[in-house]
Protein backbone atom coordinates (compact mmCIF):
# COMPACT_ATOMS: atom_id res chain seq x y z
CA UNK A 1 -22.13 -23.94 -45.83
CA UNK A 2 -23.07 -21.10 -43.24
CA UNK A 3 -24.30 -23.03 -40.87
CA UNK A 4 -21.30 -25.52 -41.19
CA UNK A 5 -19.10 -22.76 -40.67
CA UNK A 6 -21.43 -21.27 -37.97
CA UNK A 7 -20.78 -25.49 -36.35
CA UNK A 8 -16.91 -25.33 -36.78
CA UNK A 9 -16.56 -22.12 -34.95
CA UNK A 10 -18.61 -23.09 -32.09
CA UNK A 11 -16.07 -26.09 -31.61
CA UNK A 12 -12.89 -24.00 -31.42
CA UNK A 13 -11.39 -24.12 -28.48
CA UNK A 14 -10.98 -20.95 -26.58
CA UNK A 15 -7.83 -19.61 -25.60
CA UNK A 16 -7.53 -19.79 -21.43
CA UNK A 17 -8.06 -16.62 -19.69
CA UNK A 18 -5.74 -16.31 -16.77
CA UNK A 19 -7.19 -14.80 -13.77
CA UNK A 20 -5.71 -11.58 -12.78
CA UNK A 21 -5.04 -9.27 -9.33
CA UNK A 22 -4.88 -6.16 -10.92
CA UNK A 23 -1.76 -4.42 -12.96
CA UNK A 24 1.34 -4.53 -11.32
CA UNK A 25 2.65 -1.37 -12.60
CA UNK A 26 -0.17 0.68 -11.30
CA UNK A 27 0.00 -1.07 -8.23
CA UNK A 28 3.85 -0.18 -7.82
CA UNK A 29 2.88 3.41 -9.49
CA UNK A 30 -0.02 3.81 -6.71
CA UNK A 31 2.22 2.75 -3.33
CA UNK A 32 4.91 5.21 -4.48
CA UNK A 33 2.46 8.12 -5.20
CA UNK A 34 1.23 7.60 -1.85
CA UNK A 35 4.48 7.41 -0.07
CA UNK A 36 5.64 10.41 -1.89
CA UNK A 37 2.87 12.38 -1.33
CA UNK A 38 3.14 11.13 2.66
CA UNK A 39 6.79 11.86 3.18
CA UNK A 40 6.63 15.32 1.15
CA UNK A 41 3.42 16.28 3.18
CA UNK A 42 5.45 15.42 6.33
CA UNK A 43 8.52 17.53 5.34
CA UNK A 44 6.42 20.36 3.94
CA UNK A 45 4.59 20.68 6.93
CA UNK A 46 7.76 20.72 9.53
CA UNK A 47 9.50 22.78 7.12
CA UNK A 48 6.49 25.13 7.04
CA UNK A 49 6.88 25.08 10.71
CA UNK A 50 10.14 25.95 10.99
CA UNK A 51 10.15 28.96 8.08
CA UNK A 52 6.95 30.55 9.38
CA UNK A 53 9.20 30.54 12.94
CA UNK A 54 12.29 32.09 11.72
CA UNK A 55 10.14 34.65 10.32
CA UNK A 56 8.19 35.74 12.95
CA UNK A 57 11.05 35.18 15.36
CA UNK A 58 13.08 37.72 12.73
CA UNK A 59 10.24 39.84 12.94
CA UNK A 60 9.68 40.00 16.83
CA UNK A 61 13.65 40.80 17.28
CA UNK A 62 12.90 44.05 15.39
CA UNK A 63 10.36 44.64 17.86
CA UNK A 64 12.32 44.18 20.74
CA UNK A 65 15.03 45.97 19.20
CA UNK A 66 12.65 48.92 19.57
CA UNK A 67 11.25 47.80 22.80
CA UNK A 68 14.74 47.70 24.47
CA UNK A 69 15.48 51.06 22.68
CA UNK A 70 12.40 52.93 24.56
CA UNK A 71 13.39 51.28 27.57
CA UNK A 72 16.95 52.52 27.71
CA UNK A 73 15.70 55.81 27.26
CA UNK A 74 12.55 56.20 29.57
CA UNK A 75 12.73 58.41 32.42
CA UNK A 76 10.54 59.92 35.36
CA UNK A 77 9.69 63.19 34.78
CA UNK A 78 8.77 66.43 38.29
CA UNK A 79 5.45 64.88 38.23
CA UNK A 80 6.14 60.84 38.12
CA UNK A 81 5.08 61.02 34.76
CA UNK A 82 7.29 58.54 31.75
CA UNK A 83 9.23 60.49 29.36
CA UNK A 84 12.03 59.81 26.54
CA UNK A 85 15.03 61.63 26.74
CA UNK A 86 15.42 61.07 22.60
CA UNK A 87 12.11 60.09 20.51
CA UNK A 88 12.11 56.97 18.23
CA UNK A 89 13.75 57.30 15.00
CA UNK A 90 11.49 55.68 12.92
CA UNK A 91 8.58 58.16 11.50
CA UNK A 92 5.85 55.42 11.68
CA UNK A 93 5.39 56.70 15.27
CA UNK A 94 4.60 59.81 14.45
CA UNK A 95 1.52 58.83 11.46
CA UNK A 96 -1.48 57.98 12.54
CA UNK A 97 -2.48 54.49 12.49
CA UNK A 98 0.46 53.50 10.86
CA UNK A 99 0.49 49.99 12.32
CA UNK A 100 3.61 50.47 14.02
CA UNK A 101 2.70 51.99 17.66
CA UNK A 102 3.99 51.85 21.63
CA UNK A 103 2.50 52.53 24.56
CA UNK A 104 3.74 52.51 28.57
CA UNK A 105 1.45 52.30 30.97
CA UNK A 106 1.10 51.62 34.92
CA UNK A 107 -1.41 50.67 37.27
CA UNK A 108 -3.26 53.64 38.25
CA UNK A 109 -1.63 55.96 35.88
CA UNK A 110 -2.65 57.57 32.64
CA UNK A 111 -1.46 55.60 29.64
CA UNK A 112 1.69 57.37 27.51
CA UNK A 113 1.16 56.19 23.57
CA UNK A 114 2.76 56.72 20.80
CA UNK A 115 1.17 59.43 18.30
CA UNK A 116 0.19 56.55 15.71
CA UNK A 117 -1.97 55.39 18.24
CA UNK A 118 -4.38 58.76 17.95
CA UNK A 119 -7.11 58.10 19.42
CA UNK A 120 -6.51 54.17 20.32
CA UNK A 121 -4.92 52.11 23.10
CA UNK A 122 -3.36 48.85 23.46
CA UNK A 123 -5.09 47.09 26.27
CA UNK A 124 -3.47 46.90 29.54
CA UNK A 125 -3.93 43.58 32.17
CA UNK A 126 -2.04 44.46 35.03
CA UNK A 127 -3.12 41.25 36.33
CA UNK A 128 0.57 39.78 35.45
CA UNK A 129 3.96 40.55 35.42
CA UNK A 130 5.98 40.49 32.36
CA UNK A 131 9.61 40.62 33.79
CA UNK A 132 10.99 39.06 30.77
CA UNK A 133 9.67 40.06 26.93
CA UNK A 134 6.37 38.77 25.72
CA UNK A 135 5.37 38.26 22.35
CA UNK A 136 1.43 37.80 21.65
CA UNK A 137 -0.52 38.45 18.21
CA UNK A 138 -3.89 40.61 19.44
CA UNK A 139 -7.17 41.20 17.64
CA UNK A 140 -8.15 43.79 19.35
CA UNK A 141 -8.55 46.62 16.99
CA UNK A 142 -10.72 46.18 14.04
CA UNK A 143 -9.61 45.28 10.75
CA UNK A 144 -6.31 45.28 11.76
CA UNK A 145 -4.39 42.23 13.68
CA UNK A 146 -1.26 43.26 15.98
CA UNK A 147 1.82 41.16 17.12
CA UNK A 148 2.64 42.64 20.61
CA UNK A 149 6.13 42.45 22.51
CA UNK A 150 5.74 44.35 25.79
CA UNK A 151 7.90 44.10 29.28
CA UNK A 152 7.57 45.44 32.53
CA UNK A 153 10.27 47.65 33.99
CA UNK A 154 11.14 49.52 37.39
CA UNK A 155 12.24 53.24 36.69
CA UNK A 156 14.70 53.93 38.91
CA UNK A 157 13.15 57.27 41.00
CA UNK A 158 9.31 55.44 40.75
CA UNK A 159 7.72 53.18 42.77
CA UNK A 160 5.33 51.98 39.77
CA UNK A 161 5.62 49.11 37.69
CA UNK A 162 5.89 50.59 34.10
CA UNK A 163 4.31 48.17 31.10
CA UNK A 164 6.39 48.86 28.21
CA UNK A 165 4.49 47.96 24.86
CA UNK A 166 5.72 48.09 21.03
CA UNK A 167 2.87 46.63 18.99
CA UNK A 168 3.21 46.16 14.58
CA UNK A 169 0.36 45.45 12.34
CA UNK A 170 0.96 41.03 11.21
CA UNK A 171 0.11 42.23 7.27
CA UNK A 172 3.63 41.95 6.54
CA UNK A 173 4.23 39.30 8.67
CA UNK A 174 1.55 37.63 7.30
CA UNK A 175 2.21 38.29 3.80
CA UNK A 176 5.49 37.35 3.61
CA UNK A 177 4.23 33.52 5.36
CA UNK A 178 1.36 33.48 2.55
CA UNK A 179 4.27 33.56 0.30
CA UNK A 180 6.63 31.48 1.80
CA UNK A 181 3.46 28.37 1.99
CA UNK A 182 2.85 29.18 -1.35
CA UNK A 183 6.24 28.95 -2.82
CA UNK A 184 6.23 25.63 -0.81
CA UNK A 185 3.37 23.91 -1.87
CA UNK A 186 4.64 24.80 -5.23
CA UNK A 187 7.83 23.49 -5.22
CA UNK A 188 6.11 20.52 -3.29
CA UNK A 189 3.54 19.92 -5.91
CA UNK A 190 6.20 19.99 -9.05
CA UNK A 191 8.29 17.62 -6.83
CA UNK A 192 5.81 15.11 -6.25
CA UNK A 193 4.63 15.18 -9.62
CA UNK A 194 8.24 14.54 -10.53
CA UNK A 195 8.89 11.94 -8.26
CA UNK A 196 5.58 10.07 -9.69
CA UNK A 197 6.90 10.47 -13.00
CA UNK A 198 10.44 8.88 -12.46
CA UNK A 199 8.36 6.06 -10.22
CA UNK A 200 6.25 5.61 -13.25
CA UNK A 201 9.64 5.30 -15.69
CA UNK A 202 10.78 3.18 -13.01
CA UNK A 203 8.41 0.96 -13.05
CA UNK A 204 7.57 0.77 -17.37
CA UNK A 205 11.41 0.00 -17.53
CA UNK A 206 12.32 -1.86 -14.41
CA UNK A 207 9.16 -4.39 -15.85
CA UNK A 208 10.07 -4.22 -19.84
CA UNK A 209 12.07 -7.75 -19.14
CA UNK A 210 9.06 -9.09 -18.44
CA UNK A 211 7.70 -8.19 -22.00
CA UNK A 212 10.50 -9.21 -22.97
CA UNK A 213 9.87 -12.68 -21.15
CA UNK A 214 6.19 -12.30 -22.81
CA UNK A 215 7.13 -12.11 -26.18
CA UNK A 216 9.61 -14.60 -26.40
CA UNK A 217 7.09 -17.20 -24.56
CA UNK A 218 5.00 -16.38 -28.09
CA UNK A 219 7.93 -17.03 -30.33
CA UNK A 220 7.76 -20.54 -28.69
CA UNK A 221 4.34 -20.89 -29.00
CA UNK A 222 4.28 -20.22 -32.71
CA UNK A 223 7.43 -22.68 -33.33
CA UNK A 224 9.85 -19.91 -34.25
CA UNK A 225 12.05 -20.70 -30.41
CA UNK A 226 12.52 -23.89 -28.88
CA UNK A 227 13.56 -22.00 -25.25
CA UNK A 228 14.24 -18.31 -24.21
CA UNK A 229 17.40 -17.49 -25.48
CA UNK A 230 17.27 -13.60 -25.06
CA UNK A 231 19.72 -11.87 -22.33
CA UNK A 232 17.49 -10.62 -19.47
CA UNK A 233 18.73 -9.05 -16.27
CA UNK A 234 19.87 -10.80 -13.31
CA UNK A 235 16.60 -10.48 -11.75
CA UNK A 236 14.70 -12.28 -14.07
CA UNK A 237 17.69 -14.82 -15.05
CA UNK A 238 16.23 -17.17 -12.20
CA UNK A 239 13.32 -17.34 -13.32
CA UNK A 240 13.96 -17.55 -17.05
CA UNK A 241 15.91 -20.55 -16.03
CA UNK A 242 13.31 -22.45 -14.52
CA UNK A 243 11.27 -21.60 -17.46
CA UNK A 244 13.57 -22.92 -20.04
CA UNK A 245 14.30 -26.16 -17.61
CA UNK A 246 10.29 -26.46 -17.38
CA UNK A 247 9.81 -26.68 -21.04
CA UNK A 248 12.94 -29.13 -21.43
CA UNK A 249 11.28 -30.94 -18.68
CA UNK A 250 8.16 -31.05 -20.84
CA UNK A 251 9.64 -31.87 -24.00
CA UNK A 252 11.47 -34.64 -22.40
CA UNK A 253 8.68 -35.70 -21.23
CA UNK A 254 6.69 -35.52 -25.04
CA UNK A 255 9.60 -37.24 -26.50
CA UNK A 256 9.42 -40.02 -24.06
CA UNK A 257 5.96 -40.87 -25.12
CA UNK A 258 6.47 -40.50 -28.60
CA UNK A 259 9.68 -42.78 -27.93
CA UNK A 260 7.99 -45.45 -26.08
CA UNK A 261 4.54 -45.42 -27.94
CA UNK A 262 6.83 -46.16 -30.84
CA UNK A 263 8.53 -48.65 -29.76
CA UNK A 264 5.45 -50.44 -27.84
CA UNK A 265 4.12 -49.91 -31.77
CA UNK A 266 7.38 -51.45 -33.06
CA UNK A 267 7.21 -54.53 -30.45
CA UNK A 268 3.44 -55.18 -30.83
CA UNK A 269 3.95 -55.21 -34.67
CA UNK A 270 5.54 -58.63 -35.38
CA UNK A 271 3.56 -60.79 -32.92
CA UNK A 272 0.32 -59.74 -34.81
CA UNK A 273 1.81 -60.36 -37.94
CA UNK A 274 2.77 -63.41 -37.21
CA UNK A 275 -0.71 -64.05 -35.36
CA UNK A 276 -2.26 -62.76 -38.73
CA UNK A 277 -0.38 -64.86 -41.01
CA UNK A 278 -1.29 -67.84 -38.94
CA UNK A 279 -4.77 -67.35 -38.81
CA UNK A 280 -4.84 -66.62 -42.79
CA UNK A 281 -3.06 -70.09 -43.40
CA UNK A 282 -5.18 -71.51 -40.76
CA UNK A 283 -2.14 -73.18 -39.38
CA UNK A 284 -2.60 -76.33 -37.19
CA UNK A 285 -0.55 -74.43 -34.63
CA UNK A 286 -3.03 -71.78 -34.60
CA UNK A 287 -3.74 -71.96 -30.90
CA UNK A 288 -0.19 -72.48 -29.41
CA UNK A 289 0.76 -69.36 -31.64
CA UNK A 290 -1.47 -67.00 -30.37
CA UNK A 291 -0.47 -67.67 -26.94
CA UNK A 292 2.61 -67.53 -27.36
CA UNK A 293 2.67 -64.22 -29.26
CA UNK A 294 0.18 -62.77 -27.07
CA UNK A 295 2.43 -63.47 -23.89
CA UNK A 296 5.22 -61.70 -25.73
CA UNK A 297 2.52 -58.96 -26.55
CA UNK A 298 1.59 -58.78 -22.34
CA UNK A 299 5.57 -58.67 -21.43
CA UNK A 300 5.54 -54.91 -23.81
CA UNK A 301 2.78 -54.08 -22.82
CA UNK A 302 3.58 -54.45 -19.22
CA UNK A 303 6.83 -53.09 -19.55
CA UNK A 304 6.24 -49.87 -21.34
CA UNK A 305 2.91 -49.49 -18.28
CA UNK A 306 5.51 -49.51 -16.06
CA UNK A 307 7.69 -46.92 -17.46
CA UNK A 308 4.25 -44.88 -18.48
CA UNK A 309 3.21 -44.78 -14.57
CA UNK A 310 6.67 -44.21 -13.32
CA UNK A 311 7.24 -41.04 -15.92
CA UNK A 312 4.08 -39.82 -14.76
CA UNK A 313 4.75 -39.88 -11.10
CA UNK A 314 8.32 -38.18 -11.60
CA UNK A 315 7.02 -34.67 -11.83
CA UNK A 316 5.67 -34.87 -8.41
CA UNK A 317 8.78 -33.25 -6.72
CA UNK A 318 7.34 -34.26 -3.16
CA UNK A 319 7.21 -38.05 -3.72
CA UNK A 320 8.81 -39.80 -1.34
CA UNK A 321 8.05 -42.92 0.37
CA UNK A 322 10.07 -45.12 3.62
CA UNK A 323 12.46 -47.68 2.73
CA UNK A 324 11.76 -50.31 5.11
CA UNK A 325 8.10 -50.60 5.09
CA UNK A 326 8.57 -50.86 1.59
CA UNK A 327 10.96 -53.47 1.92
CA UNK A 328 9.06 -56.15 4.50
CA UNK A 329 5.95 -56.01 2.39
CA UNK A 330 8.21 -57.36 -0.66
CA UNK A 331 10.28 -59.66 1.51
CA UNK A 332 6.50 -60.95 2.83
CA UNK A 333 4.94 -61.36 -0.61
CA UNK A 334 8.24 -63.05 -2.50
CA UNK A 335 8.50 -65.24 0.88
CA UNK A 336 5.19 -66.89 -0.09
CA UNK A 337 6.15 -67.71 -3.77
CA UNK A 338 9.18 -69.33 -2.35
CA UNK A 339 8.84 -70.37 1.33
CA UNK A 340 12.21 -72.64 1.07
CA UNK A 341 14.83 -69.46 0.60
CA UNK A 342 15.82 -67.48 3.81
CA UNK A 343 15.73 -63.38 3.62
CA UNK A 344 18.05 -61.72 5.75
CA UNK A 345 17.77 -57.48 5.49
CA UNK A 346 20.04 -55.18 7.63
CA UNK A 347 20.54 -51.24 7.62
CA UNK A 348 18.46 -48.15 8.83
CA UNK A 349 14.93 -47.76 9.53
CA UNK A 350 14.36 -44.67 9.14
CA UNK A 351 15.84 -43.73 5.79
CA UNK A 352 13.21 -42.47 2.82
CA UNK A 353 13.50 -42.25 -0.95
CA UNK A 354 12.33 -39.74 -3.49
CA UNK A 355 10.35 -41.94 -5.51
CA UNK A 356 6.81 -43.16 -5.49
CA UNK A 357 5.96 -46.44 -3.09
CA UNK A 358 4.37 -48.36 -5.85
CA UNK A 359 7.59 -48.02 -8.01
CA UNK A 360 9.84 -48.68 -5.25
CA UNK A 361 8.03 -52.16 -4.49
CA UNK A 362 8.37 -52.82 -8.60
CA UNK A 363 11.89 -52.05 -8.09
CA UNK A 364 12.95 -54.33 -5.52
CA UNK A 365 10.41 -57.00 -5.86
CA UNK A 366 12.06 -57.69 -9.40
CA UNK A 367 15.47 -57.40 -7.83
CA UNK A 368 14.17 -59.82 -4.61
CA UNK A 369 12.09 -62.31 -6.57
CA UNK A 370 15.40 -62.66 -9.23
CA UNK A 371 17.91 -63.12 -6.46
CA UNK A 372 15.04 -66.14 -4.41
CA UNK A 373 14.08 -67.80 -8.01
CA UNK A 374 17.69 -67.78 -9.32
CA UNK A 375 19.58 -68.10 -5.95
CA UNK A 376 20.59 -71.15 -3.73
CA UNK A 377 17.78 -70.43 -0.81
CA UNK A 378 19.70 -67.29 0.19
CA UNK A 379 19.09 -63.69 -0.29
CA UNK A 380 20.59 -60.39 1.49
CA UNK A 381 19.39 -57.11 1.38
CA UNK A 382 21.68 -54.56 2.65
CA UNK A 383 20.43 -50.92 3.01
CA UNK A 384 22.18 -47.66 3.37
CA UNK A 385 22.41 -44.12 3.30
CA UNK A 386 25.12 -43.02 0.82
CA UNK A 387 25.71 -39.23 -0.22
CA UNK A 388 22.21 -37.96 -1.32
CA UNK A 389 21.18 -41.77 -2.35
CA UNK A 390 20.51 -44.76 -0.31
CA UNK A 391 21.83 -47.58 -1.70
CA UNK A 392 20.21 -51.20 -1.71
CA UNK A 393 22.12 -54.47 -2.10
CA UNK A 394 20.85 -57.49 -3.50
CA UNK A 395 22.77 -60.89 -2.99
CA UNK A 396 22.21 -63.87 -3.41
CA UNK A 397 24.34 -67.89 -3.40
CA UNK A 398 23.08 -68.74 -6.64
CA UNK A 399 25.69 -69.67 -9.45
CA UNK A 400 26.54 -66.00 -9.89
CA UNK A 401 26.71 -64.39 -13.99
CA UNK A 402 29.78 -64.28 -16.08
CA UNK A 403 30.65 -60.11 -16.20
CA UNK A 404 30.49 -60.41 -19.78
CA UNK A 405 27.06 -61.60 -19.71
CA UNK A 406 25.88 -59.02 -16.90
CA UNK A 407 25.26 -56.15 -19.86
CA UNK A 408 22.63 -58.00 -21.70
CA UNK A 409 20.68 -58.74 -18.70
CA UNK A 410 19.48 -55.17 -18.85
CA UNK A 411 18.05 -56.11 -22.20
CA UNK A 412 14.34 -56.33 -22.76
CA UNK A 413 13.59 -60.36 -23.10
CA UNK A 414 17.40 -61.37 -22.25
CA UNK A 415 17.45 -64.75 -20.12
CA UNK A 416 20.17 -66.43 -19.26
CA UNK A 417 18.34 -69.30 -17.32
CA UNK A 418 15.53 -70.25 -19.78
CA UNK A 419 14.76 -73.18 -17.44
CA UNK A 420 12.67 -70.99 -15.21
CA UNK A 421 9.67 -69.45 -15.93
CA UNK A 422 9.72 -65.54 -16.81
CA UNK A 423 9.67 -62.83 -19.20
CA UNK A 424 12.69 -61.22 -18.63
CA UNK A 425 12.01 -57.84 -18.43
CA UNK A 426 12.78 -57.48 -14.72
CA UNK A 427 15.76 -56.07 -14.80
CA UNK A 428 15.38 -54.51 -17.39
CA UNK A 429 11.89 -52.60 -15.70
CA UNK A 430 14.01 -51.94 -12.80
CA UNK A 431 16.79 -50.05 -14.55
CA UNK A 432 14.12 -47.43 -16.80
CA UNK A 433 12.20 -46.82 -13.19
CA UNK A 434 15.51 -46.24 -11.92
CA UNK A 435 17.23 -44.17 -14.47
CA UNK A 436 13.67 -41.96 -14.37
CA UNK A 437 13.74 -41.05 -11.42
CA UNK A 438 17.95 -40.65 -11.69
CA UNK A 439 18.73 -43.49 -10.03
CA UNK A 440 21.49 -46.09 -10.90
CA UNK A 441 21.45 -49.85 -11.87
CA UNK A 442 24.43 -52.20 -11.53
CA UNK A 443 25.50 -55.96 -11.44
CA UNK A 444 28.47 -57.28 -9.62
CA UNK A 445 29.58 -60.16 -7.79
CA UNK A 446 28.51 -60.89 -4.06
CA UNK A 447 31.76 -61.24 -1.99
CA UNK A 448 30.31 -62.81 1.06
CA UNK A 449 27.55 -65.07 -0.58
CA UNK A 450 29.70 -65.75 -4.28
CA UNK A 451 26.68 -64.92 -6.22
CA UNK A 452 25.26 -62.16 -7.99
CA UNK A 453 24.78 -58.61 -6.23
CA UNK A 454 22.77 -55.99 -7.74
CA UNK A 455 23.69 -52.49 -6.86
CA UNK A 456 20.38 -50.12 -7.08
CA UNK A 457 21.00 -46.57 -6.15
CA UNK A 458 18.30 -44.00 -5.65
CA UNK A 459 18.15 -40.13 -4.36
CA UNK A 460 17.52 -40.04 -0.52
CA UNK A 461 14.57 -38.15 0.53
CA UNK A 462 15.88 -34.96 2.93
């Protein structure tokens, strides 16, 4: 029993893997975490630009403030020495290394510093002139990094070129940008994580329809839904439509078969009964039965083929085939079965059809061959394009139908003529073909040739 259970399982068919590209949430989560993290890196860095700026610019007009304050009150003392005719206000000048110093000093004269400076000097290049204010950050004193704002000015009573200098230690300057970047890239950081977060909501509940679409594909599956009947957004309407028309398609498609393998059941039934009983009573007319029963057996059979191949063509939505080439190889073929009628055809050249060639030449050699074997040696074929069909009409001078009879002509076996040879399932072929591929049949009366004109419509190819 093991090893027949062991056998069944091996023979169980699999359930189909699809082949996959990788999630589609993390794909939408991953180009949105990058973009983020691109555009706040951009901003953060210009805004970092333009903070750090304002500071030191807010921190150099202090500087000048000072600067223009020694300035206005610099003069030349007896000797040609620089003096202040009020000292600074602020007490910083007065400590020693304080970090907040100032200096003048000329070519060729001794430098005049501020008491903070003790023992120091700020370096003097008297190999430019600074007529307007110059900001600079210096290194040039251990341990300790300057910003500088220095001018040059012409005392009125000296012929030297004074270098006015007002230098600050950058700790506070610098302290207050460490804490401006880090308040930024923390407020950056939380932001971007934020932003991923409501990407990553986004995305869970901008896809849920899709689960949604997922789980009621199952219900199908197991029998408990025969389409998708949930509401879904308007997104994903379109494609639940085609879904649901996809599975109609599909069932149509089952029920045809099941339809038409019945019926070929039903009308292969009674000719092999009655082939059966024949051959159990060993009936004289043993021989002439079974070929008569078996040519009703080939007209089903043939029949429900022909529907079978034209349903199976159908779903190829790019069928299409030209009218007229289609048309001259029938006219050619019926014209050798009977060379005494005369085919006349008329219309466009260029028009095409959305069905397959081989079913188009079924089509109209059934209508062609009717019209030459039942007509009076005339037949016209009329072609045209019509409103999203092309229409073919097929006349002929024959005797013409009553209208009351035309209906059962479109019944499998129905001849009105049983003089002729045939199986009369022409017409009736022609019209299934037709209606499959949602086309149109119809009989009617020829005006011009007064006998019977058969009106086949099918969609035009674009």
């Amino acid at each position: 029993m093991a090893d027949a259970s062991a056998a069944g399982e091996d023979f169980t068919p699999e359930r189909p893997v699809a082949r996959t590209t990788g999630s589609l949430s993390r794909r939408m989560i991953g180009i949105a975490a990058v973009w983020i993290l691109v555009l706040l890196t951009g901003g953060g860095f210009a805004l970092d630009r333009v903070l750090t700026t304002a500071i030191t610019r807010n921190f150099d007009d202090q500087l000048e403030y000072v600067l223009t304050a020694l300035i206005v009150s610099a003069e030349i003392g007896p000797e040609g020495e620089v003096y202040f005719n009020r000292e600074p206000a602020d007490q910083r000048f007065l400590e020693p290394y304080s970090g907040l110093y100032w200096q003048v000093s000329g070519a060729g004269r001794e430098d005049f510093p501020s008491r903070s400076l003790w023992d120091r000097r700020l370096a003097f290049g008297g190999a430019h002139n600074d007529l307007g204010i110059h900001g600079y950050d210096s290194e040039q004193f251990p341990k300790e990094k300057l910003r500088i704002l220095e001018r040059d000015v012409k005392l009125p009573g000296s012929p030297v070129r004074w270098r006015f200098k007002v230098a600050q230690s950058r700790d506070g300057l610098d302290a207050q940008i460490r804490t401006l970047r880090q308040t930024l890239l923390t407020s950056f950081l939380l932001l971007a994580l934020g932003l991923i977060v409501m990407a990553a909501l986004q995305t869970f509940y901008g896809l849920w329809p899709l689960r949604k679409v997922r789980e009621e594909i199952a219900r199908m599956r197991s029998g408990q839904s025969r389409q998708i009947d949930r509401p879904m957004p308007v997104e994903v309407v379109p494609m639940v439509e085609e879904l649901n028309g996809l599975i109609a398609h599909n069932e149509r498609q089952a029920e045809e078969a099941r339809r038409h393998a019945g019926n070929l059941a039903h009308a292969l039934k009674t000719p092999l009964t009655v082939i059966m009983n024949a051959a159990t009573a060993q009936a004289d007319d043993l021989a002439p039965t079974v070929i008569r029963e078996a040519t009703t057996m080939r007209r089903q059979v043939d029949h429900h083929l022909a529907r079978a191949r034209a349903v199976g063509r159908r779903g190829n939505a790019h069928s299409r085939c030209d009218v007229w080439p289609s048309l001259e190889s029938v006219e050619r073929a019926v014209g050798r079965l009977y060379s005494h009628v005369r085919f006349d055809l008329d219309g466009p050249r260029d028009l095409q059809v959305h069905v397959e060639r081989q079913d188009l030449d079924e089509m109209l050699g059934n209508l062609i061959e009717n019209a030459a074997k039942y007509g009076g040696g005339s037949v016209f074929v009329t072609v045209s394009a019509q409103a999203g069909y092309v229409e073919f009409l097929v006349e002929d001078d024959g005797r013409g139908i009553a209208e009351d009879d035309r209906a059962r002509l479109f019944d499998r076996g129905a001849r009105l003529d049983t003089g002729k040879p045939g199986t009369g399932l022409g017409l009736a072929i022609v019209r299934d073909v037709a209606e499959i591929y949602d086309g149109t049949v119809s009989l009617e009366e020829s005006e011009d040739l007064g006998g019977l004109m058969v009106r086949l419509r099918l969609p035009a190819a674009v």
